[in-house]
C-alpha atoms as a PDB file:
ATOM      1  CA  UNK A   1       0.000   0.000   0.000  1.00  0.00           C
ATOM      2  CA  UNK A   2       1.090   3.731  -1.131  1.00  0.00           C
ATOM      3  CA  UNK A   3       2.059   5.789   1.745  1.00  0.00           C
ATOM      4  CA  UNK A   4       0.424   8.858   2.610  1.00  0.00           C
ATOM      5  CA  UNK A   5       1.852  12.326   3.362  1.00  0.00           C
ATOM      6  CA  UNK A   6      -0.259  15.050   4.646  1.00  0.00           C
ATOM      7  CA  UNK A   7       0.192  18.318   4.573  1.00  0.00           C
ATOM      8  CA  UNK A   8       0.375  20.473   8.007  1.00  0.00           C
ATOM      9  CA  UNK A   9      -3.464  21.442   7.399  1.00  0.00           C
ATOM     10  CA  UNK A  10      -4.404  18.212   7.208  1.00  0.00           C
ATOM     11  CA  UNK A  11      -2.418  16.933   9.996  1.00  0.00           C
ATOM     12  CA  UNK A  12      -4.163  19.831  12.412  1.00  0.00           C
ATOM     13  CA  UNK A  13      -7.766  18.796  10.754  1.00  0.00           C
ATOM     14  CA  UNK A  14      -7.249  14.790  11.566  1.00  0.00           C
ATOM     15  CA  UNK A  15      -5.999  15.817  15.129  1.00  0.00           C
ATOM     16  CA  UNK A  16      -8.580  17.959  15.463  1.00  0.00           C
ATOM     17  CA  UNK A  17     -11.374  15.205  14.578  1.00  0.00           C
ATOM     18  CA  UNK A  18      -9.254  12.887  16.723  1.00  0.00           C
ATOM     19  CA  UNK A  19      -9.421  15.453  19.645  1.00  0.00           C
ATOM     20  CA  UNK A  20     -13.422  15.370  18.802  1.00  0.00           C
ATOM     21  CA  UNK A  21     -13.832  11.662  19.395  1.00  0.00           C
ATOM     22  CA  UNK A  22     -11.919  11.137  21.824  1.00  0.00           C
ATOM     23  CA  UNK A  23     -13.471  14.115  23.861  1.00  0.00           C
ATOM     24  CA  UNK A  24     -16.802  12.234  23.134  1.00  0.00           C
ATOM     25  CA  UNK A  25     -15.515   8.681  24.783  1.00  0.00           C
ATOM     26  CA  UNK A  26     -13.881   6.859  22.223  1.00  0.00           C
ATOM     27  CA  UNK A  27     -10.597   4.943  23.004  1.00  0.00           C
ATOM     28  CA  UNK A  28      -7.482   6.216  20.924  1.00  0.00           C
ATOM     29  CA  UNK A  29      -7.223   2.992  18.555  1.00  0.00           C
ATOM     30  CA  UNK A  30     -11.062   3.517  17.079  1.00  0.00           C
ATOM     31  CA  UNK A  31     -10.639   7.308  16.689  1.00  0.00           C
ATOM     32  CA  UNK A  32      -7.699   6.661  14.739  1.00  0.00           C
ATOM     33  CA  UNK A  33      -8.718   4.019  12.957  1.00  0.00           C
ATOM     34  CA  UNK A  34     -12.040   6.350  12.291  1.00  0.00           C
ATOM     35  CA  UNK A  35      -9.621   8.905  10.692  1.00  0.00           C
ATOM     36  CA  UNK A  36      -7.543   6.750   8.623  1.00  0.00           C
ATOM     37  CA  UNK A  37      -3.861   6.622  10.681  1.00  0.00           C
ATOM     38  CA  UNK A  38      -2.440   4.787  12.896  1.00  0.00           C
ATOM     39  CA  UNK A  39      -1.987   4.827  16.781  1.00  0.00           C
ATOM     40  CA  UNK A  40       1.814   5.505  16.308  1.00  0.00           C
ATOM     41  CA  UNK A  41       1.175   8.370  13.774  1.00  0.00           C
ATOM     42  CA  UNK A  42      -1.178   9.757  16.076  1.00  0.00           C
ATOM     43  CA  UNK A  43       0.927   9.927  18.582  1.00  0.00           C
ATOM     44  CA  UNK A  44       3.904  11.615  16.376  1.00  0.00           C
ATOM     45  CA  UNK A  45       1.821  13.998  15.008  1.00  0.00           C
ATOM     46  CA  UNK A  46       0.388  15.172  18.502  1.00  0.00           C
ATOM     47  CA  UNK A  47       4.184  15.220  19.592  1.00  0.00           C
ATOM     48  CA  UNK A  48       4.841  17.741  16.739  1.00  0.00           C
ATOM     49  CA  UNK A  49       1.739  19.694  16.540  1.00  0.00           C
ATOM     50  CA  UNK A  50       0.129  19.465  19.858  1.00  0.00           C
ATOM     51  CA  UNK A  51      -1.591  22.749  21.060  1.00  0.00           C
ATOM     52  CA  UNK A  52      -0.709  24.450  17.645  1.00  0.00           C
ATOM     53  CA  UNK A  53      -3.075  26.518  15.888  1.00  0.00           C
ATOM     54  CA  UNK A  54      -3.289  27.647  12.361  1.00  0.00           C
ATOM     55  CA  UNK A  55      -1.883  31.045  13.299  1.00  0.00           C
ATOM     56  CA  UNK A  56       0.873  29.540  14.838  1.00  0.00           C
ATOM     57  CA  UNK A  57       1.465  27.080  12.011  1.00  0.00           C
ATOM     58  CA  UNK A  58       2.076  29.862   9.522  1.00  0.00           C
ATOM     59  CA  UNK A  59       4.685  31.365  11.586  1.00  0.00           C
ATOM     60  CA  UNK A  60       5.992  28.340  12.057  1.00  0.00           C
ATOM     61  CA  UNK A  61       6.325  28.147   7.806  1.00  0.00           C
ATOM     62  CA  UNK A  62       7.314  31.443   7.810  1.00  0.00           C
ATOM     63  CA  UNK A  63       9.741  30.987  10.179  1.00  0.00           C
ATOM     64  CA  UNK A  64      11.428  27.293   8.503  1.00  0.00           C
ATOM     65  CA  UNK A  65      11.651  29.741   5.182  1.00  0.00           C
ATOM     66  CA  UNK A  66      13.788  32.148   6.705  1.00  0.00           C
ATOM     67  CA  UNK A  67      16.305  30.150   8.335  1.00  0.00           C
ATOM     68  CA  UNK A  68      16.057  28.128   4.888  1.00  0.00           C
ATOM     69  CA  UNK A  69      16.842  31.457   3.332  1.00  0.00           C
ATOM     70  CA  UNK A  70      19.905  32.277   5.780  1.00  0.00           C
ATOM     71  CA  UNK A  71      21.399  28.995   5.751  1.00  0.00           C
ATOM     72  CA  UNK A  72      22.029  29.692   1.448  1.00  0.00           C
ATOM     73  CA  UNK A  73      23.526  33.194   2.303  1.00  0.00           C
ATOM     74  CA  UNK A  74      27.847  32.520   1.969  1.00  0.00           C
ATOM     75  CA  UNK A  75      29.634  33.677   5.182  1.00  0.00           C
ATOM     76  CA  UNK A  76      32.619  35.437   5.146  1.00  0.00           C
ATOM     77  CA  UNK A  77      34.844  36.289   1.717  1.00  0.00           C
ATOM     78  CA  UNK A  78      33.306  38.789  -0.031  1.00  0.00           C
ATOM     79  CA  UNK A  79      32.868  42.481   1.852  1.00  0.00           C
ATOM     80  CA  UNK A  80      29.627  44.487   1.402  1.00  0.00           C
ATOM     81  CA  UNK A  81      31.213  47.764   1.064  1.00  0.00           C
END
């Protein structure tokens, strides 16, 4: 079977329906299973995105980009003047 990959969004909407279910009694392993992952990918994905927002996420983005960004920019050698 083809792996998945979800984007960020998606990974904050299946937590979010997982958060749902289990608020309303379900056990872990059927609200996963209800949302198509697995136990151990819930649990990663809660790890990394747990009490994140969608206004935090976008800084977040914003925030990988630039230090993306200054990680290509050569130190040293050449002077700006």
């Amino acid at each position: 079977m083809a792996r998945k990959r979800y984007s960020d969004e998606d990974v904050l909407r299946l937590l979010h329906k997982i958060e749902l279910n289990l608020a309303s009694g379900q056990e872990v392993a059927s609200a996963c299973r209800s949302a198509g992952i697995s136990d151990a990918t819930y649990y990663k994905s809660r790890k990394r995105f747990g009490g994140v927002g969608k206004s935090r996420l976008l800084e977040l983005k914003a925030l990988e980009k630039e230090n993306e960004r200054l990680k290509k920019i050569p130190l040293g050698g050449a002077s700006l003047a």
